[in-house]
N, C-alpha and C. Protein backbone atom coordinates (compact mmCIF):
# COMPACT_ATOMS: atom_id res chain seq x y z
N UNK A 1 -4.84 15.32 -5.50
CA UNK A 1 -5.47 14.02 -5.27
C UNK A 1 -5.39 13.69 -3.78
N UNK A 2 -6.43 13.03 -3.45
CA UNK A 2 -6.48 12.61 -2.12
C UNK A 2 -5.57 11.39 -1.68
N UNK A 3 -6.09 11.35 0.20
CA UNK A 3 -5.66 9.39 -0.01
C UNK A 3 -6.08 8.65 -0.65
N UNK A 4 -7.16 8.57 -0.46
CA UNK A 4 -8.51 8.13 -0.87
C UNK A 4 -8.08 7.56 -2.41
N UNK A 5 -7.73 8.27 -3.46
CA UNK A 5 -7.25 8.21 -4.87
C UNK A 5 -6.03 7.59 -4.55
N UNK A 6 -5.08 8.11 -3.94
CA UNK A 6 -3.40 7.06 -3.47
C UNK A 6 -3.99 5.77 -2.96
N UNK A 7 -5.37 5.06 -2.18
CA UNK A 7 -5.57 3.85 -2.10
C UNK A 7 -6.06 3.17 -3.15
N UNK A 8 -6.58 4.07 -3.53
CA UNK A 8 -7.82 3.29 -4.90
C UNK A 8 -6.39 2.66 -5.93
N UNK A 9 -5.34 3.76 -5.87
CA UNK A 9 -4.24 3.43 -7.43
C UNK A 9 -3.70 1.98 -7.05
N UNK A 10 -3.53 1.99 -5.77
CA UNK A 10 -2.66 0.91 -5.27
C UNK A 10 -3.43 -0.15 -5.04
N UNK A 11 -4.81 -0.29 -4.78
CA UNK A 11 -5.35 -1.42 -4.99
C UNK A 11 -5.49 -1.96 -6.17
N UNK A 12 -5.72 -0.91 -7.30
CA UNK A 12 -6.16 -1.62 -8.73
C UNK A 12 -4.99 -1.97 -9.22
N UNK A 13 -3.45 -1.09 -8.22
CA UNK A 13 -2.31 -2.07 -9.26
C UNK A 13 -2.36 -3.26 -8.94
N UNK A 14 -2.93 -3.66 -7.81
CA UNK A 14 -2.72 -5.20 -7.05
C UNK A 14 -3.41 -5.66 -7.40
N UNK A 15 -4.49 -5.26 -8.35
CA UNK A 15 -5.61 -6.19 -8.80
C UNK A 15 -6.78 -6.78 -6.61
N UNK A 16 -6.51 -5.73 -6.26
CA UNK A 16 -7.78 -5.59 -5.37
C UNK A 16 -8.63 -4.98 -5.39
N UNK A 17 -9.89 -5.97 -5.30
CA UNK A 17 -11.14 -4.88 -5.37
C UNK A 17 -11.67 -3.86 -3.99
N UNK A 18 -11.97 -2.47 -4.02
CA UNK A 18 -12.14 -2.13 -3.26
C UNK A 18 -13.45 -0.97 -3.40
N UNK A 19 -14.20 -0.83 -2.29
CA UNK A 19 -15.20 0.03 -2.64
C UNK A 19 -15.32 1.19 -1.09
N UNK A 20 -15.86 2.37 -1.56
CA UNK A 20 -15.51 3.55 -0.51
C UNK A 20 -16.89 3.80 -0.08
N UNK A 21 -16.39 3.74 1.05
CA UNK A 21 -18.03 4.28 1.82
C UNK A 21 -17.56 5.31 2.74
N UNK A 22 -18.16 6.47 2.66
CA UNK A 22 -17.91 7.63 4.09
C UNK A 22 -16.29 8.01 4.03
N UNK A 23 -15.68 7.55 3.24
CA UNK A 23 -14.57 7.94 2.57
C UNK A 23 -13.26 7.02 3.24
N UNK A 24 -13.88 6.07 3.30
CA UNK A 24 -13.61 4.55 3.79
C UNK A 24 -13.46 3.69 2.93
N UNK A 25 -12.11 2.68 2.62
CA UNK A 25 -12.39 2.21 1.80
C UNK A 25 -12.42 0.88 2.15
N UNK A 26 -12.98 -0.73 1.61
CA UNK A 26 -13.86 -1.46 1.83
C UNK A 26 -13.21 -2.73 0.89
N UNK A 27 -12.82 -3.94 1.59
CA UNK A 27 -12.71 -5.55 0.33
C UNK A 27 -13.43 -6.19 1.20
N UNK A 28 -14.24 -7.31 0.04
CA UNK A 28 -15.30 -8.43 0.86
C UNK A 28 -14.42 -9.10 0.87
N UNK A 29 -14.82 -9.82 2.27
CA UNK A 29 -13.95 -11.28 2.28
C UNK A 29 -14.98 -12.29 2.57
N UNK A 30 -14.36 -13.40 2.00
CA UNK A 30 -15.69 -14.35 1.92
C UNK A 30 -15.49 -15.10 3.28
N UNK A 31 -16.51 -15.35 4.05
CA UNK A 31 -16.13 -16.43 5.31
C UNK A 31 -16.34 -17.78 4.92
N UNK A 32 -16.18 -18.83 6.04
CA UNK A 32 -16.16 -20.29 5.53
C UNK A 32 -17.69 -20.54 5.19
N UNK A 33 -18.41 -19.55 6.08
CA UNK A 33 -19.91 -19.85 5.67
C UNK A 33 -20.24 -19.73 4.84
N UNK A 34 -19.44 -18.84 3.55
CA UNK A 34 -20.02 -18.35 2.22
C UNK A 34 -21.11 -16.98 2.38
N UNK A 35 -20.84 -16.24 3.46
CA UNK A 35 -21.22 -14.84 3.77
C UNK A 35 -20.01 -14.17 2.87
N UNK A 36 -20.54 -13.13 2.86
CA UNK A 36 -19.40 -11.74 2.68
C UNK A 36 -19.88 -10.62 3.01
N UNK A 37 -18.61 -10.46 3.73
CA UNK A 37 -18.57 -9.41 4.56
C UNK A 37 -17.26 -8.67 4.07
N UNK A 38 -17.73 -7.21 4.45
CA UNK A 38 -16.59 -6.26 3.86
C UNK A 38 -16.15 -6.19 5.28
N UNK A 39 -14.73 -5.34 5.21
CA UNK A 39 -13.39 -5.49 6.21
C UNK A 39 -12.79 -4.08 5.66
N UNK A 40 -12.54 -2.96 6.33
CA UNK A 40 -11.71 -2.32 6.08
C UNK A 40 -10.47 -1.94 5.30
N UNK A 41 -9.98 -1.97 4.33
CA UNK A 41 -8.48 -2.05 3.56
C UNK A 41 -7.86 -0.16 3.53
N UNK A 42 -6.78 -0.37 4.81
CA UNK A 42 -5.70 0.69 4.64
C UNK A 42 -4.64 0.53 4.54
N UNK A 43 -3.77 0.31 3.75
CA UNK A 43 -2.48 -0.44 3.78
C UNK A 43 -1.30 0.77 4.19
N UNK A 44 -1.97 1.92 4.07
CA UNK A 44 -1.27 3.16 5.14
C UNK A 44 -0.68 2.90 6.58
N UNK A 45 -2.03 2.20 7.32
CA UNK A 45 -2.15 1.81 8.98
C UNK A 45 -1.84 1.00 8.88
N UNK A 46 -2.51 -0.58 8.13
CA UNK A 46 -2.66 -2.09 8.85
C UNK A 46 -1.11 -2.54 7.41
N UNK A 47 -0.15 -2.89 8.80
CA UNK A 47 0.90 -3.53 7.91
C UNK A 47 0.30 -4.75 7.26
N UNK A 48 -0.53 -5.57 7.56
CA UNK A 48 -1.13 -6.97 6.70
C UNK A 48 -1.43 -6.47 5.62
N UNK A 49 -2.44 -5.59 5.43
CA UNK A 49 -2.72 -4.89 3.97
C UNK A 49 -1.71 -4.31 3.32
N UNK A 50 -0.42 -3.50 3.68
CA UNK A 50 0.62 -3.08 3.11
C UNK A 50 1.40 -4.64 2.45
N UNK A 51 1.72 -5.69 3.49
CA UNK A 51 2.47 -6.33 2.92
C UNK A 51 2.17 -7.61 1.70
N UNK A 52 0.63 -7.38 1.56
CA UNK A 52 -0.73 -8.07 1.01
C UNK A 52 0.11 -7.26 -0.45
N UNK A 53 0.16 -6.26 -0.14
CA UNK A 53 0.45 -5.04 -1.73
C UNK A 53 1.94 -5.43 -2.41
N UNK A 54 2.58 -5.47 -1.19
CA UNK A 54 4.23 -5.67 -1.38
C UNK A 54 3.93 -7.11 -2.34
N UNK A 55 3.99 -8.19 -2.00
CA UNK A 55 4.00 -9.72 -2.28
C UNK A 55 3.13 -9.71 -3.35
N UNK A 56 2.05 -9.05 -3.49
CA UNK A 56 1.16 -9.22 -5.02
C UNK A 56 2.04 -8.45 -5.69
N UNK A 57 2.73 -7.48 -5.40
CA UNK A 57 3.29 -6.63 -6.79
C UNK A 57 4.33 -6.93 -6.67
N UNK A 58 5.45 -7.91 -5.93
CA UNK A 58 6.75 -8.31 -5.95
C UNK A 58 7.26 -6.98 -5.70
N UNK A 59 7.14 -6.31 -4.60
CA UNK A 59 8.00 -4.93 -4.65
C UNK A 59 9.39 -5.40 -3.83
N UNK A 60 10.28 -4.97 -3.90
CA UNK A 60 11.35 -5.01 -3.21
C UNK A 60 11.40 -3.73 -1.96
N UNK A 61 11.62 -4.69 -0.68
CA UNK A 61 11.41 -3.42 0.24
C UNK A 61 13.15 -3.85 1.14
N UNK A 62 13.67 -2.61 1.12
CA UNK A 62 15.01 -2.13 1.56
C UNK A 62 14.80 -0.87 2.87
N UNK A 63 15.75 -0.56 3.40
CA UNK A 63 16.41 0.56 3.92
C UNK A 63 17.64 1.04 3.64
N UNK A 64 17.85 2.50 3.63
CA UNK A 64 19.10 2.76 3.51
C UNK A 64 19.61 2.95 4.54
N UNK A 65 21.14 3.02 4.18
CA UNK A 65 21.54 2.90 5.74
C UNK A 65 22.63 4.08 5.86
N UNK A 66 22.18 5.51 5.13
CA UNK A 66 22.94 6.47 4.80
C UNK A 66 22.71 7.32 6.22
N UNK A 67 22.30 8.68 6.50
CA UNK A 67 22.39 9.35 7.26
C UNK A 67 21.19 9.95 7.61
N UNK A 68 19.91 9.20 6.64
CA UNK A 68 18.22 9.82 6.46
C UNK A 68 17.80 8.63 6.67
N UNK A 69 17.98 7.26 6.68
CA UNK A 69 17.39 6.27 7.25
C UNK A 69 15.87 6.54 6.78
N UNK A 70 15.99 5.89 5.07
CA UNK A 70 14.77 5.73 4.59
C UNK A 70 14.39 4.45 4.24
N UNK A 71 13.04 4.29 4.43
CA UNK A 71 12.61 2.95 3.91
C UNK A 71 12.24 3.23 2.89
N UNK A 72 12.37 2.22 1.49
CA UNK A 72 12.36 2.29 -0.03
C UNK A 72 11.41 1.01 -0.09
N UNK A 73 10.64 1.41 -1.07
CA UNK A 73 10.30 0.00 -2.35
C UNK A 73 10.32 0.22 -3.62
N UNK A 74 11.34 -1.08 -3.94
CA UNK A 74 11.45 -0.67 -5.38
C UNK A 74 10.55 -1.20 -6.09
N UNK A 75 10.19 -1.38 -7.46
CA UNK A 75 9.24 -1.19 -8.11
C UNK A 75 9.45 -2.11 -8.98
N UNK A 76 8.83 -3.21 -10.08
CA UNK A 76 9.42 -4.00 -11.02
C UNK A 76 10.43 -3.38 -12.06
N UNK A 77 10.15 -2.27 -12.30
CA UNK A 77 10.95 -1.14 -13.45
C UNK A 77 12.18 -0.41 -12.67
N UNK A 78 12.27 -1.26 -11.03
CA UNK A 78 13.52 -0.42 -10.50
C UNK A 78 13.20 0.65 -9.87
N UNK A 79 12.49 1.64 -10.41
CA UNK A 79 11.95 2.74 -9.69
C UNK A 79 11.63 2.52 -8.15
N UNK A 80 12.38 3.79 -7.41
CA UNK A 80 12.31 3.51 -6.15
C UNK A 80 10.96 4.40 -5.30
N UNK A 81 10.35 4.41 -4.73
CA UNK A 81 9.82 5.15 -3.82
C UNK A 81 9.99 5.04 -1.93
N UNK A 82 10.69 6.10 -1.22
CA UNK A 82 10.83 6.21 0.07
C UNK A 82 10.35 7.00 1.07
N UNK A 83 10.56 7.07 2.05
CA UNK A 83 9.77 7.67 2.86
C UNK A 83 10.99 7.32 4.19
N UNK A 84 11.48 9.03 4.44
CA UNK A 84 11.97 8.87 6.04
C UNK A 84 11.12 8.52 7.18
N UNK A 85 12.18 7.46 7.77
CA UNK A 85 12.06 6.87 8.67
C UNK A 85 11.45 7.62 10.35
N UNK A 86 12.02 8.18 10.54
CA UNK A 86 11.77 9.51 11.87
C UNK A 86 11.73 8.39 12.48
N UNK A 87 10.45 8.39 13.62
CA UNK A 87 10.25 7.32 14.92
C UNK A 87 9.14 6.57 14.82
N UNK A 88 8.91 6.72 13.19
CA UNK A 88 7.79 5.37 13.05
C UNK A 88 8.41 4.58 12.07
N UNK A 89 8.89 3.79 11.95
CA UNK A 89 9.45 2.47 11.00
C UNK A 89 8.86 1.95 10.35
N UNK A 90 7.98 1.33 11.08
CA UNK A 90 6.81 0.61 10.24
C UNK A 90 6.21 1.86 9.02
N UNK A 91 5.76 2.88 9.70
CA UNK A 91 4.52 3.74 9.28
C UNK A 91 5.58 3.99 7.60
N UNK A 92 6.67 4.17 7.88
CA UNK A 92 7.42 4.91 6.70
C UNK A 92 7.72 3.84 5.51
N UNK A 93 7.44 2.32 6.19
CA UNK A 93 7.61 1.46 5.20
C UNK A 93 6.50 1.09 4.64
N UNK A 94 4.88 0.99 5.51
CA UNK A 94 3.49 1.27 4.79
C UNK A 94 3.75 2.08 4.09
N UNK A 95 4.11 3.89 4.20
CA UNK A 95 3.66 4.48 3.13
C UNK A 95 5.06 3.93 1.54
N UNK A 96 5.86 4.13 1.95
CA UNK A 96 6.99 3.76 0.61
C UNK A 96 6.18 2.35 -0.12
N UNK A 97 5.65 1.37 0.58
CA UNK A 97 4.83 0.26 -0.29
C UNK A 97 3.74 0.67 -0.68
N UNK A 98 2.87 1.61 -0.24
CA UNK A 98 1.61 2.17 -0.78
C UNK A 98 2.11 3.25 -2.27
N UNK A 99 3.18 4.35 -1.64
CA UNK A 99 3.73 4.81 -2.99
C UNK A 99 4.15 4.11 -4.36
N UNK A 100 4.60 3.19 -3.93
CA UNK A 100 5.03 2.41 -5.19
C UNK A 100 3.90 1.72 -5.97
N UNK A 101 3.10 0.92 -5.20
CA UNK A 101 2.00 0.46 -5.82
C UNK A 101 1.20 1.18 -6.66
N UNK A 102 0.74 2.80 -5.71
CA UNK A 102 0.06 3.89 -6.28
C UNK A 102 0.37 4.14 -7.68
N UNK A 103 1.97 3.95 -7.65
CA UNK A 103 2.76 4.68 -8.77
C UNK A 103 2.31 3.79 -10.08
N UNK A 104 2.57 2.40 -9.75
CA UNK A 104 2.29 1.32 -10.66
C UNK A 104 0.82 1.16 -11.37
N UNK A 105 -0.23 1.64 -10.13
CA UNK A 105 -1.42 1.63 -10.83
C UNK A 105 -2.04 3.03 -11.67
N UNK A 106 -0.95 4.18 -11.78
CA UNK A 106 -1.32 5.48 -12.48
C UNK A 106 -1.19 6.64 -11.94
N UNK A 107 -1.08 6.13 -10.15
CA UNK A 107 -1.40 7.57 -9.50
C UNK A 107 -0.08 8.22 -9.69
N UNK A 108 -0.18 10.12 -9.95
CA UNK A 108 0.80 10.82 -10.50
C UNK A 108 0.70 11.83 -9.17
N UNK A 109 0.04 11.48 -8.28
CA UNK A 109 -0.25 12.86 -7.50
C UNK A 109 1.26 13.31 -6.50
């Protein structure tokens, strides 16, 4: 399975709609004018969209503070998903909140 399929799982666990173009994936947002316009959704890259995922699915997001310095989210069922830390922090805590979500909405990949 692709990203592409790891975004799609994690939006439909969040109950976000999303649609793929050019292998891009896509949420309208409505403006005050009552236009809609689509906006990009990677919750991989843009921490707003990661933490958009976290707070709709109540994930619990931790670090350990063992000797691998991973960022975790746990999952309503407890289940953890992490991702070492290395020299991107952020990046390792997007993906551990994208894993978990993924996980929640089916993805097995």
């Amino acid at each position: 399975m692709s990203d592409i399929d790891l975004l799609k799982a994690a939006a439909k666990a969040a109950g976000i709609t999303v649609r793929e173009s050019a292998g891009v994936l896509f949420t309208d947002v409505a403006k005050p004018s009552g236009v809609v316009t689509g906006r990009e959704w990677n919750p991989r890259t843009n921490s707003g969209d990661a933490l958009e995922l976290a707070v709709k699915l109540r994930l619990d997001l931790t670090w350990t503070r063992d000797d691998r310095d991973r960022a975790c989210a746990a999952m309503p069922n407890r289940a953890m998903r992490g991702q070492n830390a290395g020299s991107d922090a952020a990046g390792a805590m997007r993906f551990a909140i994208v894993s978990a979500a993924a996980a929640l909405g089916g993805f097995n990949g």
